[in-house]
C-alpha atoms as a PDB file:
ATOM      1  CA  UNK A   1     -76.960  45.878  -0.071  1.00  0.00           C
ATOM      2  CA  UNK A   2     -76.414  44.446  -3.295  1.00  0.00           C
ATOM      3  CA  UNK A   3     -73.884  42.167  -3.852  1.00  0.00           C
ATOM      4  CA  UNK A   4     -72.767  43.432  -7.225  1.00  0.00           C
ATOM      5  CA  UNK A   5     -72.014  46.920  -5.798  1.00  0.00           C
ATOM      6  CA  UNK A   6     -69.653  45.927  -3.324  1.00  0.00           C
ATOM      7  CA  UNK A   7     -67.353  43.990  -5.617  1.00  0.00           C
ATOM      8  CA  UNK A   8     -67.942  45.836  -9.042  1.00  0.00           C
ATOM      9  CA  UNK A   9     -64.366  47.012  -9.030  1.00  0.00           C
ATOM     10  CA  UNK A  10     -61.389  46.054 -10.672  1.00  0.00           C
ATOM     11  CA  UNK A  11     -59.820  42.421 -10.660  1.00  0.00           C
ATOM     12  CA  UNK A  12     -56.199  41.850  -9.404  1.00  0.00           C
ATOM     13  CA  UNK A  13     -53.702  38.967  -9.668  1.00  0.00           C
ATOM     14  CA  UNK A  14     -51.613  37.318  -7.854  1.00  0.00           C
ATOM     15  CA  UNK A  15     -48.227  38.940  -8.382  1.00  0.00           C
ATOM     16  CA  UNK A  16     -50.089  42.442  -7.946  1.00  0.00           C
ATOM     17  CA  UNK A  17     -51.073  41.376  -4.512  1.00  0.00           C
ATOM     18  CA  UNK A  18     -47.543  40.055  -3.648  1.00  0.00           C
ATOM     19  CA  UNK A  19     -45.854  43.403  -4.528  1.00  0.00           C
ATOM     20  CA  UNK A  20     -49.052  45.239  -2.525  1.00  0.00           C
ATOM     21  CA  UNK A  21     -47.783  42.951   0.279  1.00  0.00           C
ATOM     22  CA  UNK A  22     -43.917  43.858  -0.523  1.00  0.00           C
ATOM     23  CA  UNK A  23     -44.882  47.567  -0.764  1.00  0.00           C
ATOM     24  CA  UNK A  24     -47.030  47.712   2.106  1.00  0.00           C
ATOM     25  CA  UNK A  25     -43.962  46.335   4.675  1.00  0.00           C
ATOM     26  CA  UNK A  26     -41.810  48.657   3.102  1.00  0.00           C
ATOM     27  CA  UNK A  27     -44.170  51.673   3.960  1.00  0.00           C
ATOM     28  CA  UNK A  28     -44.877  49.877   7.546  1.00  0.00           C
ATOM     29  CA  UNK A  29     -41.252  50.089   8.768  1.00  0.00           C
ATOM     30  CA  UNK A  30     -40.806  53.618   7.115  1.00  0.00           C
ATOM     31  CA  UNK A  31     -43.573  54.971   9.454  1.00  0.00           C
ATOM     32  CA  UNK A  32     -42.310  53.020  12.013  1.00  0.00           C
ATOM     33  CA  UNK A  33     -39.094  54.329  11.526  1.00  0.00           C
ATOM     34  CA  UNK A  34     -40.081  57.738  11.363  1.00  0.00           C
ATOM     35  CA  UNK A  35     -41.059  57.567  15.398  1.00  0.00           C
ATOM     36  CA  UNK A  36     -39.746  54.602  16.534  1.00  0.00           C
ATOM     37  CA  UNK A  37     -41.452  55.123  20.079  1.00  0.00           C
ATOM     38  CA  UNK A  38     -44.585  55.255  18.166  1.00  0.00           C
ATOM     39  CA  UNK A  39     -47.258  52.489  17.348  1.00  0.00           C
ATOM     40  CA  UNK A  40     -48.460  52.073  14.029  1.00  0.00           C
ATOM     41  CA  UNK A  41     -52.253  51.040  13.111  1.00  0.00           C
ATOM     42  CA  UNK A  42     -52.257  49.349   9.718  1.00  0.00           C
ATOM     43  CA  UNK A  43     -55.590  49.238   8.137  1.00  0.00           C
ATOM     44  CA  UNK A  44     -56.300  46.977   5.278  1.00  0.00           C
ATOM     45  CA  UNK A  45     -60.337  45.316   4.422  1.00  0.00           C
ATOM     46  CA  UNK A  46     -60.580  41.564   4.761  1.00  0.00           C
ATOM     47  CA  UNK A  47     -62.306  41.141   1.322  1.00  0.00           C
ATOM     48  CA  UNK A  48     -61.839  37.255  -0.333  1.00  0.00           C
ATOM     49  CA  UNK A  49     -61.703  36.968  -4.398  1.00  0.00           C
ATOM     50  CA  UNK A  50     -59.643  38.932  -6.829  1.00  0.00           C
ATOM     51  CA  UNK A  51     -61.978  42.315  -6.359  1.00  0.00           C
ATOM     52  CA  UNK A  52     -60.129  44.052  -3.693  1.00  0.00           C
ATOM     53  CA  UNK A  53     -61.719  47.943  -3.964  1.00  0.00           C
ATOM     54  CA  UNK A  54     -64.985  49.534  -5.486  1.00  0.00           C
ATOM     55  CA  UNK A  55     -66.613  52.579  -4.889  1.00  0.00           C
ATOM     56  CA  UNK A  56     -68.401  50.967  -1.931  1.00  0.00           C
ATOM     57  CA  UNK A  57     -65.878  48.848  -0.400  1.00  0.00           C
ATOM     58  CA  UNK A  58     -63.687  52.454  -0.247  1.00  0.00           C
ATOM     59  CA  UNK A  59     -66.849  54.485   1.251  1.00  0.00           C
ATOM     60  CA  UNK A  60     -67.265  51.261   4.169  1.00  0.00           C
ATOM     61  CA  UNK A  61     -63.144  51.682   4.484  1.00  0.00           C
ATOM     62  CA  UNK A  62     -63.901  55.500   4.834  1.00  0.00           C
ATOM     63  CA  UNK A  63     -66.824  55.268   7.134  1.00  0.00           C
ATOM     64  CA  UNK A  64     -64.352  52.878   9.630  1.00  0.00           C
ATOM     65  CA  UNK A  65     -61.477  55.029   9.637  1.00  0.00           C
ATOM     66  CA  UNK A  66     -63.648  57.996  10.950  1.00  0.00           C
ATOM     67  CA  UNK A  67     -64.469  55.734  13.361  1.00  0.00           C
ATOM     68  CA  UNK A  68     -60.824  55.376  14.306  1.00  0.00           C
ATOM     69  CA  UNK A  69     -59.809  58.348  14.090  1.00  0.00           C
ATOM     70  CA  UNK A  70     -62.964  59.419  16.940  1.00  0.00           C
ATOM     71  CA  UNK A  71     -61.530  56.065  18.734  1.00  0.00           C
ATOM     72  CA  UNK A  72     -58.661  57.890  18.661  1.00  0.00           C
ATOM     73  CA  UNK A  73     -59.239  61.555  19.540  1.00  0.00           C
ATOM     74  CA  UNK A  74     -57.771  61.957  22.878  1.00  0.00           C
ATOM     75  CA  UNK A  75     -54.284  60.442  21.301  1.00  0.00           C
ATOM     76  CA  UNK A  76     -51.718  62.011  19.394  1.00  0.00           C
ATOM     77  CA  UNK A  77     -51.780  61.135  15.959  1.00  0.00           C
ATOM     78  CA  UNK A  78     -48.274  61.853  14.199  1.00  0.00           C
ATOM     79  CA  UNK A  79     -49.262  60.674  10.767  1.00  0.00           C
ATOM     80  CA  UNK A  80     -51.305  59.102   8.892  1.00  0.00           C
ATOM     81  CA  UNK A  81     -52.237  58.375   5.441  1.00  0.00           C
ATOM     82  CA  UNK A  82     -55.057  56.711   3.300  1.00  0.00           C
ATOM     83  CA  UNK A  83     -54.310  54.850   0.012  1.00  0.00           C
ATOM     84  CA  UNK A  84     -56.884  53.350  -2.212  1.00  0.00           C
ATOM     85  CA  UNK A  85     -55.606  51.060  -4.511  1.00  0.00           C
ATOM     86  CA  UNK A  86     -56.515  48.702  -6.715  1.00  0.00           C
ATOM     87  CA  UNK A  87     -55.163  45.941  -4.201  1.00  0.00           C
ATOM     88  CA  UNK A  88     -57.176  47.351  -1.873  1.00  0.00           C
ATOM     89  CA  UNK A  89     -57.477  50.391   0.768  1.00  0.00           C
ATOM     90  CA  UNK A  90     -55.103  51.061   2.939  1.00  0.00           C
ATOM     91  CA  UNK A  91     -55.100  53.103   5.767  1.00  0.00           C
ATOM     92  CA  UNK A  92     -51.965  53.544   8.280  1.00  0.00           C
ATOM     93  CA  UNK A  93     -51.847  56.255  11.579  1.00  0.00           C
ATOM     94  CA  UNK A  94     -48.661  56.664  13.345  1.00  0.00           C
ATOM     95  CA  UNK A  95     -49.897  56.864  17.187  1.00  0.00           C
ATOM     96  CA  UNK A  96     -48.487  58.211  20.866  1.00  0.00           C
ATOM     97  CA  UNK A  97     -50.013  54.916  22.823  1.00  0.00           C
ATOM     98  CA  UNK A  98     -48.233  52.132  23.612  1.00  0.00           C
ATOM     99  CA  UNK A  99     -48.924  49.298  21.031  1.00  0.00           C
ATOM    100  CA  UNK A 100     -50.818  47.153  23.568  1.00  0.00           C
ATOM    101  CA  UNK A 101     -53.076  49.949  24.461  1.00  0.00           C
ATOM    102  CA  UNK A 102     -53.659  50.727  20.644  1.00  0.00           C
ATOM    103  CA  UNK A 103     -54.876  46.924  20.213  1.00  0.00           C
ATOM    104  CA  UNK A 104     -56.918  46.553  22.773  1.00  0.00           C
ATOM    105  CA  UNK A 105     -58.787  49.882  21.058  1.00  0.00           C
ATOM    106  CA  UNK A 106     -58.741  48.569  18.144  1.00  0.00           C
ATOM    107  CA  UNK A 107     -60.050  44.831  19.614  1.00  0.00           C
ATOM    108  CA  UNK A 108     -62.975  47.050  20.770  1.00  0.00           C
ATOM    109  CA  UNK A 109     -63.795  49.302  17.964  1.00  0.00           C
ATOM    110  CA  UNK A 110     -64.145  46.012  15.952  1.00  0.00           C
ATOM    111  CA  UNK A 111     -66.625  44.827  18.400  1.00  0.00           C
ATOM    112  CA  UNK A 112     -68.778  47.442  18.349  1.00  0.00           C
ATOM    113  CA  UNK A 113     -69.671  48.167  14.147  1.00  0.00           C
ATOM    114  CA  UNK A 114     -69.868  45.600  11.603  1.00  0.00           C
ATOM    115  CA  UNK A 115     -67.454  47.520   9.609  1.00  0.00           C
ATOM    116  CA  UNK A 116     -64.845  45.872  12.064  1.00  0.00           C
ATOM    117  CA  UNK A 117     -65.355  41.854  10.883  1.00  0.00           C
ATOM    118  CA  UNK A 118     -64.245  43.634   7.269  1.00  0.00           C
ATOM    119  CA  UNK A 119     -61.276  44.779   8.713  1.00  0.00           C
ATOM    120  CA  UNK A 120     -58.104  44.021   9.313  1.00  0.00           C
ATOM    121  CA  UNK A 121     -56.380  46.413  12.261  1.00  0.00           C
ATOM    122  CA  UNK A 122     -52.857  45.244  12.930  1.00  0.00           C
ATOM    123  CA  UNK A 123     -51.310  47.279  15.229  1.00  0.00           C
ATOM    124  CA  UNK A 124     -47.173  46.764  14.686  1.00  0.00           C
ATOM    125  CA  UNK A 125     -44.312  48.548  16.960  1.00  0.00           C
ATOM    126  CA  UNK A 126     -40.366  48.501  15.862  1.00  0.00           C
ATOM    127  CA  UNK A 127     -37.989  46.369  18.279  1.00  0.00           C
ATOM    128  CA  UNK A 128     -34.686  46.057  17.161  1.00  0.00           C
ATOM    129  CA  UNK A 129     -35.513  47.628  14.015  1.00  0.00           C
ATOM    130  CA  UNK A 130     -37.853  44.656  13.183  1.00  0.00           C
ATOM    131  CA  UNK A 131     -41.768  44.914  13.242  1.00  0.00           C
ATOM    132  CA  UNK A 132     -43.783  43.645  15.470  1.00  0.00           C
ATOM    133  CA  UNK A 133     -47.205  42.707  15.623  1.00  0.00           C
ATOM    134  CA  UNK A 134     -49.621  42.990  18.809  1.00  0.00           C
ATOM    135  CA  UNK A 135     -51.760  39.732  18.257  1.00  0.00           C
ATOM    136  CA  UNK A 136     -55.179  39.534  20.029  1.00  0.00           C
ATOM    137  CA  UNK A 137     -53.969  36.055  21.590  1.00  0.00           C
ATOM    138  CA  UNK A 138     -51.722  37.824  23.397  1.00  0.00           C
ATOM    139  CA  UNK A 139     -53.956  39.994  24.821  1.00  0.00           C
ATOM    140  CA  UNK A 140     -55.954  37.470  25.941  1.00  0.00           C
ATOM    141  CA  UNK A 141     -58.873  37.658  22.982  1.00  0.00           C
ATOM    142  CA  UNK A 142     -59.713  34.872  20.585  1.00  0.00           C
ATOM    143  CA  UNK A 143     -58.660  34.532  17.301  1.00  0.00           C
ATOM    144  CA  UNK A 144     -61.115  36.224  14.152  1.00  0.00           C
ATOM    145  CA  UNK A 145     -63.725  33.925  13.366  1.00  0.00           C
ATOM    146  CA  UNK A 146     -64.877  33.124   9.790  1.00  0.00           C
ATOM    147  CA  UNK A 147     -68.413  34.802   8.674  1.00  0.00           C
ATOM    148  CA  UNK A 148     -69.798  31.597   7.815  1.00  0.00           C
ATOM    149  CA  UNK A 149     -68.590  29.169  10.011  1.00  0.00           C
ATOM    150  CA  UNK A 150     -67.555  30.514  13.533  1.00  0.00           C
ATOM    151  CA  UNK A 151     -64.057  28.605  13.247  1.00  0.00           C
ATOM    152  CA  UNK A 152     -60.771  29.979  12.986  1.00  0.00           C
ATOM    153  CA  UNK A 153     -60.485  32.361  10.164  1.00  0.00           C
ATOM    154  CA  UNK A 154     -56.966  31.816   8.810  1.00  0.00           C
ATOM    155  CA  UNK A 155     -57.142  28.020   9.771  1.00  0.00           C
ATOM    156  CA  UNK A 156     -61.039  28.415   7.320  1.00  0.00           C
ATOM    157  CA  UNK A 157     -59.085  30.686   5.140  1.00  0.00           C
ATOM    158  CA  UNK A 158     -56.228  28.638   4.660  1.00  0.00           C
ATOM    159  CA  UNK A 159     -58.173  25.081   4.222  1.00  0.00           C
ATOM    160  CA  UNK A 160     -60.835  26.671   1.634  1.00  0.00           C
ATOM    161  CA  UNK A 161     -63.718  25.453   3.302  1.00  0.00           C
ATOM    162  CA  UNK A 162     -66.190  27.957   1.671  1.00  0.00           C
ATOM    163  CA  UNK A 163     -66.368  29.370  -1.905  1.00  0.00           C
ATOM    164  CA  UNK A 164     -65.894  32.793  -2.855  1.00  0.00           C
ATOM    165  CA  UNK A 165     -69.094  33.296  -3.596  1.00  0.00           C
ATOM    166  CA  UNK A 166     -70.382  32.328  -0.196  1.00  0.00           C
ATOM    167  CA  UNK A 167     -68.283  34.159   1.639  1.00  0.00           C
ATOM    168  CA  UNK A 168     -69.280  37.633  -0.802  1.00  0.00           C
ATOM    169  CA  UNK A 169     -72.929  36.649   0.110  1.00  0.00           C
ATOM    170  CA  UNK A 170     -72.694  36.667   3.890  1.00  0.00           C
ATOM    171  CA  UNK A 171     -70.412  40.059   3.801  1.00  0.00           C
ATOM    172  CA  UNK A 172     -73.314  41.899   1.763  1.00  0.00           C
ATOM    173  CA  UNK A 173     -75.471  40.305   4.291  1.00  0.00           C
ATOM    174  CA  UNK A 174     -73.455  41.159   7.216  1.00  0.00           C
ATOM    175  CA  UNK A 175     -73.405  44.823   5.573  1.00  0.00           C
ATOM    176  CA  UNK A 176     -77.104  45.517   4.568  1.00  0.00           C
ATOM    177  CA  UNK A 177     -78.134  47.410   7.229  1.00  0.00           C
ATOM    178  CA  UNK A 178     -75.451  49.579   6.727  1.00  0.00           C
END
């Protein structure tokens, strides 16, 4: 796959990706809300650099969320609802499974495809009308590793240990047989 046609899309800044943040918490604990008993899956694509959507980072966001959704067929779904912004897709289905049970679908599902190491699938319950967020720790999974290095991703992420660049070149890597 060519690099260029993953990340030909629009450039965002900073402050556009803090109110994406803002906006996507608000919309979070409004689903949540909604059915409190409910789990929520919150679906966003773990893409480095300021080009957060293009025609064929949406179609790989599409392709995964059919995936969930057959992941997902024997469950109630409540609601759900697919946004694709210029921060990025997002992708959020209100579910009848306990949050645990959710994760550990989700764990697996991003096993299975390399659509998953693109993807971000937090799955986030209300207690005490706060969110929560079912970490794979907890469940007894490692953390994400990074695509180039095998560490830690947020500890790689967060210490800048590879260049934008790189890390755009192994994802259209990862992705060309796709």
């Amino acid at each position: 796959m060519f690099n260029g046609e993953l990340f030909d899309g629009e450039a965002v800044t900073l402050a556009e990706m803090m109110r994406a943040r803002e906006l996507r918490s608000a919309r979070q604990l409004s689903f949540l809300k909604a059915i409190p008993y409910a789990s929520l899956l919150s679906v966003t694509m773990n893409i480095p650099g300021d080009i957060k959507n293009s025609q064929r980072l949406e179609a790989l966001a599409k392709a995964m969320c059919d995936l969930i959704q057959v992941e997902l067929n024997n469950d109630s779904i409540y609601k759900e609802e697919y946004l694709s912004l210029k921060t990025g897709i997002e992708y959020y289905c209100l579910v009848d499974l306990s949050a645990k049970s959710l994760k550990e679908k989700m764990i697996a599902l991003e096993q299975k495809t390399a659509l998953g190491r693109l993807m971000d699938l937090d799955v986030l319950y209300l207690e005490s009308d706060h969110i929560k967020a079912v970490s794979r720790v907890e469940l007894g999974f490692q953390t994400r590793r990074c695509f180039l290095c095998q560490e830690d991703a947020k500890i790689c992420g967060r210490s800048r240990n590879h260049t934008i660049s790189e890390m755009r070149v192994a994802i259209s890597e990862m992705l060309s047989h796709l």
